[in-house]
Protein backbone atom coordinates (compact mmCIF):
# COMPACT_ATOMS: atom_id res chain seq x y z
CA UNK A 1 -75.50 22.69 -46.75
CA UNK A 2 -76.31 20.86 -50.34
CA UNK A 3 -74.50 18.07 -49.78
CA UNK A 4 -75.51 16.96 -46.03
CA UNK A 5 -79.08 17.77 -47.62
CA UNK A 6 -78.81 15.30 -49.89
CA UNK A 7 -77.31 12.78 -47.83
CA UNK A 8 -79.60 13.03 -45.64
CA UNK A 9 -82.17 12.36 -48.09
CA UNK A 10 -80.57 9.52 -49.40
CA UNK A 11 -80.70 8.28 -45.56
CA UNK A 12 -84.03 9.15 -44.55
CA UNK A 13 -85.06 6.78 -47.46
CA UNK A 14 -83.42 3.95 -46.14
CA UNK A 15 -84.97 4.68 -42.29
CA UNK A 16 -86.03 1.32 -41.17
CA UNK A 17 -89.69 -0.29 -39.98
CA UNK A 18 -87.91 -1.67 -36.71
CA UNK A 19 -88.90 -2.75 -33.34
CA UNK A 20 -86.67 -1.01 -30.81
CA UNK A 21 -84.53 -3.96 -29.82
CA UNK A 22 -84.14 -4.52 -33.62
CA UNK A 23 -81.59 -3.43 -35.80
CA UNK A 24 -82.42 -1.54 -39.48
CA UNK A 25 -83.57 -4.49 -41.82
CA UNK A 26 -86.12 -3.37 -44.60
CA UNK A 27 -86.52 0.13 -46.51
CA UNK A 28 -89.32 2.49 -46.27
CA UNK A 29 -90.44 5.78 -48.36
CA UNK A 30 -90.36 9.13 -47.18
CA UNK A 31 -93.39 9.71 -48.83
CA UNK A 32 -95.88 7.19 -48.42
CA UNK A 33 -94.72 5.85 -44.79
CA UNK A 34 -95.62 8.07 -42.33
CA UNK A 35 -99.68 7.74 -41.93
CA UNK A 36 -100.13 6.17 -39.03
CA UNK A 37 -99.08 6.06 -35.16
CA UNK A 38 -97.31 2.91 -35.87
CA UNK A 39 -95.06 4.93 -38.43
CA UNK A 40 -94.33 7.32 -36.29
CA UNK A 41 -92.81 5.08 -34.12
CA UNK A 42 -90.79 3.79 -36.78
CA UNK A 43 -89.10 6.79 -37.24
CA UNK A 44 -89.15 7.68 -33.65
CA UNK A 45 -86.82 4.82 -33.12
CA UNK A 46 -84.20 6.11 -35.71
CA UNK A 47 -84.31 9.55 -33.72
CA UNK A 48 -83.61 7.78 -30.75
CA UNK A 49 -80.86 5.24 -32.37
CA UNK A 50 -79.75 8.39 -34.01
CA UNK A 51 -78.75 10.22 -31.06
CA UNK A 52 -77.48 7.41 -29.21
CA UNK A 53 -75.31 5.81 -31.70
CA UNK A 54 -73.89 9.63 -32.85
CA UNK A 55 -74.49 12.46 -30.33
CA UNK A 56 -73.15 10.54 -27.16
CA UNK A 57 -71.29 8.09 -27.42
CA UNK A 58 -68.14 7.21 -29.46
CA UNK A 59 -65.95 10.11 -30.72
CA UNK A 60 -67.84 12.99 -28.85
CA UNK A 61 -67.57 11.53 -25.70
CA UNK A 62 -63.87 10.68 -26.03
CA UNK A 63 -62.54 13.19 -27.88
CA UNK A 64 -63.56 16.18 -24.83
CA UNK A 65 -61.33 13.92 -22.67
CA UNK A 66 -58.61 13.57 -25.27
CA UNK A 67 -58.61 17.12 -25.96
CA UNK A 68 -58.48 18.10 -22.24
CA UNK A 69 -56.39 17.57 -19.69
CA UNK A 70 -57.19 13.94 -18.10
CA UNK A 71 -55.01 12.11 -20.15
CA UNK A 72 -51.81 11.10 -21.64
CA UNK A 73 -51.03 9.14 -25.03
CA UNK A 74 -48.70 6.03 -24.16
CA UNK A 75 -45.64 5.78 -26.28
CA UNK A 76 -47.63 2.83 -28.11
CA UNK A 77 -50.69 4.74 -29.03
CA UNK A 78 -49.91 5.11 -32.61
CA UNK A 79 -50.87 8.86 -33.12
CA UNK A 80 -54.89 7.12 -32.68
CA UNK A 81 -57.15 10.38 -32.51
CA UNK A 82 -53.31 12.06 -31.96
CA UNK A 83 -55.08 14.65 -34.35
CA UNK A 84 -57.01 16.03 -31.27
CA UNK A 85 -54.73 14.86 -28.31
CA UNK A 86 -52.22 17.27 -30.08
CA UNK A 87 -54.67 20.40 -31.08
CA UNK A 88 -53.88 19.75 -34.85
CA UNK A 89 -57.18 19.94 -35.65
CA UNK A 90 -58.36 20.03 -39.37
CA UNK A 91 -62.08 20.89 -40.90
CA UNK A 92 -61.72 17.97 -43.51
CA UNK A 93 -61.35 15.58 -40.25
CA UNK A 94 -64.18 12.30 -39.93
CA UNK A 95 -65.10 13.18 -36.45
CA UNK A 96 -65.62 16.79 -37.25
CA UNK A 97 -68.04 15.50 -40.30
CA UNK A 98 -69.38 13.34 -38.46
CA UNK A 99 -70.55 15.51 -35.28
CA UNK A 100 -71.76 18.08 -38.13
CA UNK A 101 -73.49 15.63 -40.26
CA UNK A 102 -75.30 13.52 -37.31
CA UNK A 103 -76.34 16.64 -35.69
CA UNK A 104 -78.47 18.15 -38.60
CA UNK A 105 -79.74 14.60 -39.76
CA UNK A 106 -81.20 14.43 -36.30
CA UNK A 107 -83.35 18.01 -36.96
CA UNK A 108 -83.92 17.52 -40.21
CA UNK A 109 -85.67 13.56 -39.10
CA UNK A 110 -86.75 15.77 -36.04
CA UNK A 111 -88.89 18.49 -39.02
CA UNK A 112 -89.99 15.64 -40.74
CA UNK A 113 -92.07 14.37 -37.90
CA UNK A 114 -92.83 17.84 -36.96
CA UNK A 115 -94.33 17.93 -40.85
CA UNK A 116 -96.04 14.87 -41.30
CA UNK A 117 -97.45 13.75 -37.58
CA UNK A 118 -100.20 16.52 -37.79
CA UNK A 119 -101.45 14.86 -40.57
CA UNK A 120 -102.30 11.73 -39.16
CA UNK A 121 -105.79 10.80 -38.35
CA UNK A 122 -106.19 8.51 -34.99
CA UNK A 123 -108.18 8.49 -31.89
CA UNK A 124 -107.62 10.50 -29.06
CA UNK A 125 -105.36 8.22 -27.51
CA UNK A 126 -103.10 7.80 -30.46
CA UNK A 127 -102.82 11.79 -30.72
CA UNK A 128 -101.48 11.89 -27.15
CA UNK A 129 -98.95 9.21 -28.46
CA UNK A 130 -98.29 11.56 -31.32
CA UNK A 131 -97.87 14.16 -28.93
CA UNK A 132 -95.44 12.83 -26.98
CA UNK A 133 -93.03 11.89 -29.91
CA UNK A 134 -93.73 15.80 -30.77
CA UNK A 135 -92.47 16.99 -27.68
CA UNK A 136 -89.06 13.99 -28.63
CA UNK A 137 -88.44 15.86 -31.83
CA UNK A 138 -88.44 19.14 -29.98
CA UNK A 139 -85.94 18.30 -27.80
CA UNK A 140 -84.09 16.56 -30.00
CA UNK A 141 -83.38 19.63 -31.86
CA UNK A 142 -82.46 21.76 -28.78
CA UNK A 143 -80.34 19.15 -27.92
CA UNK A 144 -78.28 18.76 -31.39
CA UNK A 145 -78.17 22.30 -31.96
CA UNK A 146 -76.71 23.07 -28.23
CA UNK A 147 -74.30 20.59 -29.06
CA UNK A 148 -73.08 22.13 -31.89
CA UNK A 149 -73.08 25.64 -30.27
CA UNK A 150 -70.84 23.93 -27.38
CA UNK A 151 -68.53 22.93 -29.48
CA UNK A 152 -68.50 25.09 -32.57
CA UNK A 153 -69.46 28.64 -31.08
CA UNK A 154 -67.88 30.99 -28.91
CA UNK A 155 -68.77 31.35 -24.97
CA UNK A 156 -72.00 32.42 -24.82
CA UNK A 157 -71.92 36.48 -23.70
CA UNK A 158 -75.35 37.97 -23.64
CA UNK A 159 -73.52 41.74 -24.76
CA UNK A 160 -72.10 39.92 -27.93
CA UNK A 161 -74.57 37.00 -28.46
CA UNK A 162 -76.19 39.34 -31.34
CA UNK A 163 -72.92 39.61 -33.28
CA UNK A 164 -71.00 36.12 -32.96
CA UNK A 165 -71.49 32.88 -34.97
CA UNK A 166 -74.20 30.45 -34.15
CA UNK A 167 -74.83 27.48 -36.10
CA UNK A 168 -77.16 27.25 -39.22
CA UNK A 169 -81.05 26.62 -37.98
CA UNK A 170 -83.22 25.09 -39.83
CA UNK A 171 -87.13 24.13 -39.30
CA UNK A 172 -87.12 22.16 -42.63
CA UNK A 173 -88.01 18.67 -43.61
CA UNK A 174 -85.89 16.42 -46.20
CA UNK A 175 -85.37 19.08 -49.11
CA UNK A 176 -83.00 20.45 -50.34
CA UNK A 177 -83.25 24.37 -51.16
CA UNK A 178 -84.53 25.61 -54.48
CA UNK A 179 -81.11 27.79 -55.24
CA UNK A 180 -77.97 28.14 -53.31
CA UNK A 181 -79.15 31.58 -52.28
CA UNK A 182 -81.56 30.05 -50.21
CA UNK A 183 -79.77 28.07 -48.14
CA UNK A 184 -79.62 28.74 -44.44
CA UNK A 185 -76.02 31.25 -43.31
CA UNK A 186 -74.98 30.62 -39.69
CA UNK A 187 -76.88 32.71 -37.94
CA UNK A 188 -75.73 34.44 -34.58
CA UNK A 189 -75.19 33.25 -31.16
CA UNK A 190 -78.58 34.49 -29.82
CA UNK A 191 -80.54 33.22 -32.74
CA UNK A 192 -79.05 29.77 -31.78
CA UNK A 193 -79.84 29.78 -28.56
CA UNK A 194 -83.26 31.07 -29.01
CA UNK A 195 -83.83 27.95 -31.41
CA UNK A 196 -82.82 26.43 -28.31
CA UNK A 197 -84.88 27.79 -25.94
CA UNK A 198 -88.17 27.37 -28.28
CA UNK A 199 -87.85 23.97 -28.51
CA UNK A 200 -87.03 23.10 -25.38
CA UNK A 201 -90.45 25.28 -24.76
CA UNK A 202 -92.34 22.93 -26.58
CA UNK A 203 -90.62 20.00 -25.62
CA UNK A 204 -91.60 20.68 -21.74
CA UNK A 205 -95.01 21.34 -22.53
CA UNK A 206 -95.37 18.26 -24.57
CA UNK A 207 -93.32 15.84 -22.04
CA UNK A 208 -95.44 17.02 -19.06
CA UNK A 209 -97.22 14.04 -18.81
CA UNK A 210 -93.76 11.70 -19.46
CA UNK A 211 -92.93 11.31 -16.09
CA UNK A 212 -89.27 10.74 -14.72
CA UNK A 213 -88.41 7.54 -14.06
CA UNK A 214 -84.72 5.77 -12.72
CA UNK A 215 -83.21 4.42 -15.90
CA UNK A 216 -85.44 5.27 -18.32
CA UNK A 217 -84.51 4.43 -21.90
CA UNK A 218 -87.15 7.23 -23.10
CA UNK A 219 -86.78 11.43 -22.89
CA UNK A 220 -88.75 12.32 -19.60
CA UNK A 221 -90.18 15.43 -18.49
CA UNK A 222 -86.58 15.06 -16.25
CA UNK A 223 -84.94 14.70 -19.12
CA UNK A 224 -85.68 18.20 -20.44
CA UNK A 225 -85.38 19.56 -17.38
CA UNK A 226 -81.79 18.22 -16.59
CA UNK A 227 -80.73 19.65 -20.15
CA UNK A 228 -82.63 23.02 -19.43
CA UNK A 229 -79.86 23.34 -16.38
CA UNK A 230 -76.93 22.36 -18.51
CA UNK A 231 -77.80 24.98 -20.70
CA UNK A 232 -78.68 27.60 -18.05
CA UNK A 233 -75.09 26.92 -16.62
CA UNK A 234 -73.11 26.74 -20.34
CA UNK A 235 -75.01 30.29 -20.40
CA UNK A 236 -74.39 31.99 -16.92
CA UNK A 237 -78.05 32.17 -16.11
CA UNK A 238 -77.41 30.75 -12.39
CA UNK A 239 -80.49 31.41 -10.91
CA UNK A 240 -82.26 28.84 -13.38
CA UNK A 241 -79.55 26.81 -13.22
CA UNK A 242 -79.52 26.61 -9.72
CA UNK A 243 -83.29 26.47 -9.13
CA UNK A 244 -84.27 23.49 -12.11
CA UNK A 245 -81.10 21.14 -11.14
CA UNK A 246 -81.62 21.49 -7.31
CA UNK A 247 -85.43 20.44 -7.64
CA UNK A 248 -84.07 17.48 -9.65
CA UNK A 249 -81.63 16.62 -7.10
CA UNK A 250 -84.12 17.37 -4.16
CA UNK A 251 -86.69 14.82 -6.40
CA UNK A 252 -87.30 11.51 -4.11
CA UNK A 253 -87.14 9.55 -7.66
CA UNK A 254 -83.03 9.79 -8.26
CA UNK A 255 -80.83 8.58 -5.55
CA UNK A 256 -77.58 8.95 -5.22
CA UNK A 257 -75.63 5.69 -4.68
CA UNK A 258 -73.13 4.91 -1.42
CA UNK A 259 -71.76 1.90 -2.22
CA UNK A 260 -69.08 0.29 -4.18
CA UNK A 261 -71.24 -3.00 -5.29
CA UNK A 262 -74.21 -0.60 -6.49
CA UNK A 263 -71.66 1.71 -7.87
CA UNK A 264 -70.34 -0.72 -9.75
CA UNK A 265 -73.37 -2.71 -10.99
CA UNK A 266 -74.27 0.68 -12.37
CA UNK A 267 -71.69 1.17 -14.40
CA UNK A 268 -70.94 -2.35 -15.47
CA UNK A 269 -74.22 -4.22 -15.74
CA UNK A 270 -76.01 -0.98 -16.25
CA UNK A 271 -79.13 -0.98 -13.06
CA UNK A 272 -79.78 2.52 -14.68
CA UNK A 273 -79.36 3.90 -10.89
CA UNK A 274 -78.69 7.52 -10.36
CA UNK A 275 -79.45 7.68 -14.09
CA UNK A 276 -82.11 10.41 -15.31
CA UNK A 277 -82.15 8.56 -18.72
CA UNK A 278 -80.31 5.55 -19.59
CA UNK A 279 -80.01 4.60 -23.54
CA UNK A 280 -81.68 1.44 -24.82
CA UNK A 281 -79.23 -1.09 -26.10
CA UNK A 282 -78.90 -4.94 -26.79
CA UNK A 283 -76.14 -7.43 -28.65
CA UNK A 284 -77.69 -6.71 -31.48
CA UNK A 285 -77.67 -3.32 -31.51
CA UNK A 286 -75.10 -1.26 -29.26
CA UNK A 287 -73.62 2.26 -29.39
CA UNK A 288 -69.98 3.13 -29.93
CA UNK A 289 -68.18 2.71 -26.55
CA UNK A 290 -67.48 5.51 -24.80
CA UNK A 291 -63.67 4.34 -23.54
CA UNK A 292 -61.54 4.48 -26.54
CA UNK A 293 -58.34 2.54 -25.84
CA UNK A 294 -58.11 3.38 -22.05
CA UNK A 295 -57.50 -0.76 -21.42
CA UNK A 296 -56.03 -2.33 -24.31
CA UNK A 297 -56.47 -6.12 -22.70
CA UNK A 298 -54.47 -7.86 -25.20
CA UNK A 299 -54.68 -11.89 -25.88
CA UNK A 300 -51.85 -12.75 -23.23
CA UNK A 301 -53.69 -10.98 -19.98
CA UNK A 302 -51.73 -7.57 -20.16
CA UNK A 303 -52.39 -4.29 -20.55
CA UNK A 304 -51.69 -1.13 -23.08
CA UNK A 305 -53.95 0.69 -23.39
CA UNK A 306 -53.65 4.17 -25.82
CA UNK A 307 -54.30 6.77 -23.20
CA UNK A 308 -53.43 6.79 -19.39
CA UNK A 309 -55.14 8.52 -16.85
CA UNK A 310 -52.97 11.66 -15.72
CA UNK A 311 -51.43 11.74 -12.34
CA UNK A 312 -53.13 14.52 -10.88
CA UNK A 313 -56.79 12.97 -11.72
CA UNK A 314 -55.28 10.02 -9.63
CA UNK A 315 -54.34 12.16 -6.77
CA UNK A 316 -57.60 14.15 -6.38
CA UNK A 317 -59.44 10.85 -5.58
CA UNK A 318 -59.73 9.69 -1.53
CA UNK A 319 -58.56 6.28 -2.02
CA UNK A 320 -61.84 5.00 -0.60
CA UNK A 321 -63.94 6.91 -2.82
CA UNK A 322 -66.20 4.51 -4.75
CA UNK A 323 -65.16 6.47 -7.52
CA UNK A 324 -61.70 5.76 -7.81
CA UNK A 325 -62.48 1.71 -6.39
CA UNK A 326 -64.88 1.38 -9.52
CA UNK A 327 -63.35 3.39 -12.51
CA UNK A 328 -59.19 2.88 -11.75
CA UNK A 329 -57.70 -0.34 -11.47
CA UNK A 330 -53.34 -0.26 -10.57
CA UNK A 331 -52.15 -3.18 -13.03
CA UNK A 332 -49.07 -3.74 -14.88
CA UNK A 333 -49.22 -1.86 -17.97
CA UNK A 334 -46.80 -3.07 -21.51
CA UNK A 335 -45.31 -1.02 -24.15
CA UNK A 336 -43.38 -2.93 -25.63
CA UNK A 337 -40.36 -3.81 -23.79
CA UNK A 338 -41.07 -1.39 -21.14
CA UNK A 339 -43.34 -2.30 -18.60
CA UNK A 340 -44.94 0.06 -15.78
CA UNK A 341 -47.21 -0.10 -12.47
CA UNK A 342 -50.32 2.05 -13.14
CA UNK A 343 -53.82 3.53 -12.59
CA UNK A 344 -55.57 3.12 -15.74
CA UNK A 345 -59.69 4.17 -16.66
CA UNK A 346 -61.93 1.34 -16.19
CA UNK A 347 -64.93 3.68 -16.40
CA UNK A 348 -66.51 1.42 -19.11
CA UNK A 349 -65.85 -2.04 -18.54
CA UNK A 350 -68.60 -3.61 -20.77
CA UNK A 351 -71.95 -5.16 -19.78
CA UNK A 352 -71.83 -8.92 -19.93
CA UNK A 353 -75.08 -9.06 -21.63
CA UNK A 354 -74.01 -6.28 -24.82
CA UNK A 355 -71.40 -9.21 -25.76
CA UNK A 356 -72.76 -12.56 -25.43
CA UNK A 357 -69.74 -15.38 -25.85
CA UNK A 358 -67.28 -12.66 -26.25
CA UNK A 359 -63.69 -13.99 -24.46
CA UNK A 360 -62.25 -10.15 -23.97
CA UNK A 361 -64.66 -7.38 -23.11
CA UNK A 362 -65.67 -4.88 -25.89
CA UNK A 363 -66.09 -2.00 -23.49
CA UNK A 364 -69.57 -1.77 -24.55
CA UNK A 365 -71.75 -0.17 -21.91
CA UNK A 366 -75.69 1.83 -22.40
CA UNK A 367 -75.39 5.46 -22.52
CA UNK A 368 -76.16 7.81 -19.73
CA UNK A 369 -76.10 10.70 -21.08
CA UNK A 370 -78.07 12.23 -17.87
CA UNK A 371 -77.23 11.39 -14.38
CA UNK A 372 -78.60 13.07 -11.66
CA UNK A 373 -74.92 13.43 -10.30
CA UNK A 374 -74.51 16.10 -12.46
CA UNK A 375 -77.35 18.02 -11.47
CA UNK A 376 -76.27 18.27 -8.08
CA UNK A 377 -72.73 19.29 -9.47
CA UNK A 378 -74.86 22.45 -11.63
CA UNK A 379 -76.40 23.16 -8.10
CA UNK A 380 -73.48 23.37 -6.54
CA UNK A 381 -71.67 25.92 -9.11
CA UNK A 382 -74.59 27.95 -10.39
CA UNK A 383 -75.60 28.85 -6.41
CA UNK A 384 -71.74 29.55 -5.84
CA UNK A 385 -71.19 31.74 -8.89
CA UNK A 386 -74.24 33.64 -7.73
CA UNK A 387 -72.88 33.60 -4.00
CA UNK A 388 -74.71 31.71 -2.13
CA UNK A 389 -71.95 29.49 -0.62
CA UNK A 390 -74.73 28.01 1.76
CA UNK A 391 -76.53 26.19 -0.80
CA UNK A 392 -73.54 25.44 -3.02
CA UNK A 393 -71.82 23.63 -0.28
CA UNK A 394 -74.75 21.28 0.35
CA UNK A 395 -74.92 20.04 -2.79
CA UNK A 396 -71.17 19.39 -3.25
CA UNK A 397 -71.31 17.59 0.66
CA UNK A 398 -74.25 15.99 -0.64
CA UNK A 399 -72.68 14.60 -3.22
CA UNK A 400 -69.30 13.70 -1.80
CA UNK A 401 -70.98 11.46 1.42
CA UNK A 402 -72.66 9.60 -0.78
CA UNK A 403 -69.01 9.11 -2.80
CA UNK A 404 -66.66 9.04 0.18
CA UNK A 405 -67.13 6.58 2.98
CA UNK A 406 -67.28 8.53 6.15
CA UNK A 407 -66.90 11.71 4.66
CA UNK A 408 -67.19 15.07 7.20
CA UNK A 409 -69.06 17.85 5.55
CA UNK A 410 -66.96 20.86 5.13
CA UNK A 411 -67.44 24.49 4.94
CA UNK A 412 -65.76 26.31 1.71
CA UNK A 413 -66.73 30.27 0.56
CA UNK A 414 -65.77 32.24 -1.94
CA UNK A 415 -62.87 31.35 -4.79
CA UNK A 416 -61.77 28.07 -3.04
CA UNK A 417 -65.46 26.77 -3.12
CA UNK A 418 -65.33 27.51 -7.18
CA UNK A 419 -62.10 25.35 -6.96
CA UNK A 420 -63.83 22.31 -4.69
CA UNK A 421 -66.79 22.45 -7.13
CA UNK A 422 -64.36 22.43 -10.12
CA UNK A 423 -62.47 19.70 -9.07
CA UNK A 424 -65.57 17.60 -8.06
CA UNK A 425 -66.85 17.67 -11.58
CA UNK A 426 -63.34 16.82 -13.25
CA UNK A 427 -64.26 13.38 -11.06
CA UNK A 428 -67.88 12.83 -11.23
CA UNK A 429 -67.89 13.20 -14.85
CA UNK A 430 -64.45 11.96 -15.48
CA UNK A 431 -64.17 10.06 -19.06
CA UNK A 432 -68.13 11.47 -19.97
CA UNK A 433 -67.28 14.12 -22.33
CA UNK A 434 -67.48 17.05 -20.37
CA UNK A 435 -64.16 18.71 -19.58
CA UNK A 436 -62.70 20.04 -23.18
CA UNK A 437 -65.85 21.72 -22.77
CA UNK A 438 -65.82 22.61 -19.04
CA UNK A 439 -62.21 24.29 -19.83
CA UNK A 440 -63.42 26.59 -22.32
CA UNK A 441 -66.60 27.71 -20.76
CA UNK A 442 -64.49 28.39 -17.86
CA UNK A 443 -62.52 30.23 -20.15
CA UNK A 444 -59.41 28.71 -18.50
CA UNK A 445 -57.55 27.35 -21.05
CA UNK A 446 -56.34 23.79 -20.90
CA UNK A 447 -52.96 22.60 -19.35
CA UNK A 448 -51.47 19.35 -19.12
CA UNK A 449 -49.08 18.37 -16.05
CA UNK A 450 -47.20 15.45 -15.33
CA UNK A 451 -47.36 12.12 -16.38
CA UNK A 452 -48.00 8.84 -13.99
CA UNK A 453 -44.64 7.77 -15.64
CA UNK A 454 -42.88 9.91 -18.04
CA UNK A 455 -41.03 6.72 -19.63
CA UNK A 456 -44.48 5.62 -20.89
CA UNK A 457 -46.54 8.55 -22.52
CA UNK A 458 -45.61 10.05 -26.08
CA UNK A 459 -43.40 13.44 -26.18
CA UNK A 460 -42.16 12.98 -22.12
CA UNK A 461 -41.73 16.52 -21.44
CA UNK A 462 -43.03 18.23 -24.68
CA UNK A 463 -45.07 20.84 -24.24
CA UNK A 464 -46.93 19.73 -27.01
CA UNK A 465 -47.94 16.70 -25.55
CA UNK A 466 -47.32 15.75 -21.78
CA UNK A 467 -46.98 18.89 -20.53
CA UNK A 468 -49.44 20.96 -23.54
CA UNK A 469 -50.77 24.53 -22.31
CA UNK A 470 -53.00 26.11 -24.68
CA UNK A 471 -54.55 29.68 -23.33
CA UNK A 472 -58.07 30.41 -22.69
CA UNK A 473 -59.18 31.60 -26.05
CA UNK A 474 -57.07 29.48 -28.23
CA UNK A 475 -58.62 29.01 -31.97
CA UNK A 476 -58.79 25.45 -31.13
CA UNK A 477 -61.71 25.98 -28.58
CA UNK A 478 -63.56 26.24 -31.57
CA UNK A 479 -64.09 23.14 -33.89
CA UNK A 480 -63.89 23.83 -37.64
CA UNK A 481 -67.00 23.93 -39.71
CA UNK A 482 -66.43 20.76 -42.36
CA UNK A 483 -64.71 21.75 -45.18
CA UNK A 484 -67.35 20.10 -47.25
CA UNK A 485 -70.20 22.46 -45.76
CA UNK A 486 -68.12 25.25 -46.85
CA UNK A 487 -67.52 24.32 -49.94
CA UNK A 488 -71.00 23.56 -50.60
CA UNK A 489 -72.97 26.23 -49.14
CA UNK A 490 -72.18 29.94 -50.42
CA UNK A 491 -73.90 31.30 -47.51
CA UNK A 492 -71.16 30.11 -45.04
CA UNK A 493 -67.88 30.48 -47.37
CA UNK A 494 -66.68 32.83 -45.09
CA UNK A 495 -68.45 31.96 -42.44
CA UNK A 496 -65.05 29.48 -41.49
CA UNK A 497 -64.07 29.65 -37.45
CA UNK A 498 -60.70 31.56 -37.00
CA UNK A 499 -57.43 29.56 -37.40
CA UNK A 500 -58.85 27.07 -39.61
């Protein structure tokens, strides 16, 4: 861990006395700059930037859809992130850094706020301020951490929690340990998800009085609530699952939307609608986008874009489903002399006002990385995997009236209401960065199927591309630790995921 410590180090120095609509523009010391409220809300707004900018958008968003089964590389797509469309995975990878590196800056900025906000001297009002951003760094650290277990760590099983991998915990500020046989060893499954649970502890108590509010660009009381229930379901505890997401959904302050102009004002202009939390962001300062070469406008009006939407994805929409009117659009589609009719993702079209006097959209849209869709989809799954088919199939009908124009409720049990629920999810939350890891905590393994058009996606055929199966289990469910982590830290050299 000695070299992300003193990176981050190196960073934290160059943290930035900002406004929030404000990109980073003068310096400030670690040591001297946190002493008032107004300091802590200059480095509250690098936590938030932090997390926005590295946690959800960009490469871990797209990367879980690359890696799944939603999409197909085009014969044009110039092997771009072909790394993790293919399952050729490496630990000396940027993305994999990246993830790695992001995710501990964010504690470590998260410890140093923890460290130093205690200290401060202000009135009562300003301590309920400091409170608040408390209760922030709290859940930013559940939040990083259950990332990393997602991605890095093996299914959570509470009869082997005690003797698989977690992820390296650490309560600590910017420093950097005294010898390298102090620094932190992954520690297991149950310890990470205990680190978890104790912040998110404190985080709840501490957000109690941050109400939740449609849109909001801050972490809500909702906001740790809706993340409690994603980690009750990644962990099989379906009765808290099912009773925190279905109070959310049941909440009179999230509605569900029902048509296609507020559906797609949502998700182009960004209303912050259905949206538990909604990510700040202006021109000046906007997170990575979210659709990585899904359009591919180019200068002379046509389309080709990197990855195409997979046929069955198409055919599991209701072609009046707001849905598929908002997030496919049928165009002609070039690659190079070949030209082809098809549905391609328009999830993230780009908000007008995140590219002022741009002529071709940037795809740049805010961040939602909570919508109160997805809370009726844990409903739905955690009350059917605990067999109460009642309850499950409300909140899937719920869900689907509100998608599907004239919609008539229907009545599933058993393993084909598992399958309904499934499917719903794979479109709800299609393009968000949910179903690499859907697959594996399904344990279901991932497999590809047929293209829109064969002639146009990379390795027609292959099953290494197009038509890729890789088995529940697979190594590659498991990202690498970085390569420079392991060389670095003695406490984790053979600490290395299998197959890497």
């Amino acid at each position: 861990m000695k070299k992300i410590l003193y990176s981050l180090c190196v960073m934290a120095m160059l943290l930035s006395s900002c406004s929030l609509d404000l990109q980073p523009s003068s310096s400030i010391s670690t040591e001297t700059s946190l002493t008032t409220l107004a300091d802590a809300q200059n480095f509250r707004r690098d936590l938030y930037l932090t997390m926005r900018d590295y946690l959800c958008s960009g490469s871990p968003v797209y990367l879980m859809e690359l890696m799944g089964d939603s999409f197909h590389a085009s014969i044009t797509f110039g092997n771009r992130n072909g790394e993790y469309y293919k399952w050729e995975m490496r630990s000396t990878f940027g993305n994999v850094e990246t993830l790695w590196h992001y995710s501990y800056y964010t504690v470590m900025l998260a410890n140093f706020l923890e460290e130093r906000i205690p200290q401060i001297q202000g009135t009562e009002s300003e301590k309920k301020q400091l409170d608040i951003i408390l209760g922030e760094c709290a859940f930013a650290k559940a939040w990083s951490m259950f990332m990393l277990a997602e991605l890095f760590c093996e299914n959570y099983n509470p009869s082997t929690a005690q003797s698989t991998y977690g992820v390296m915990l650490s309560d600590a500020s910017f420093t950097t340990p005294s010898s390298p046989a102090t620094y932190p060893g992954r520690s297991t499954l149950a310890e990470t998800y205990d680190y978890i649970a104790r912040n998110l502890a404190i985080a709840e108590q501490k957000l109690s009085p941050v109400d939740g509010e449609e849109g909001s660009i801050y972490i809500t009381i909702d906001a740790v609530k809706a993340l409690e229930a994603r980690i009750a379901l990644t962990k099989g505890d379906y009765a808290k699952a099912a009773s925190i997401a279905s109070a959310l959904a049941d909440s009179d302050e999230y509605t569900l939307l029902d048509s296609t102009e507020d559906f797609e004002d949502l998700w182009t202009n960004d209303s912050g609608k259905e949206c538990i939390t909604q990510f700040w962001a202006d021109f000046q300062s906007v997170p990575a986008s979210n659709c990585y070469d899904y359009v591919q406008l180019q200068s002379n009006g046509t389309y080709s874009p990197n990855y195409i939407p997979e046929q069955w994805i198409i055919d599991a929409f209701d072609s009046k489903d707001i849905r598929f009117q908002t997030w496919f659009m049928k165009t002609p589609v070039v690659f190079g002399t070949i030209e082809s009719n098809l549905y391609i993702c328009v999830k993230y079209p780009g908000n007008p006002e995140l590219m002022p006097g741009v002529a071709i959209s940037t795809y740049l849209n805010k961040i939602k990385p909570f919508r109160i869709a997805e809370q009726y989809l844990i409903a739905a799954e955690a009350y059917a995997a605990s067999g109460n088919d009642t309850e499950a199939c409300k909140y899937l009908n719920r869900l689907r009236r509100h998608r599907i124009p004239a919609y008539a409720t229907q009545s599933y049990t058993g393993e084909e209401l598992m399958l309904q629920i499934k499917e719903e999810r794979a479109k709800e939350l299609y393009a968000e960065g949910f179903r690499y890891k859907d697959l594996k905590r399904w344990n279901e393994g991932m497999q590809r199927s047929k293209a829109q058009d064969s002639n146009v996606v990379s390795g027609a055929g292959s099953s290494t591309t197009e038509l890729m199966i890789r088995p529940a289990g697979d190594p590659f469910f498991l990202w690498p630790v970085p390569q420079s982590e392991i060389d670095s830290n003695p406490q984790i050299r053979n600490q290395q995921n299998p197959g890497y």
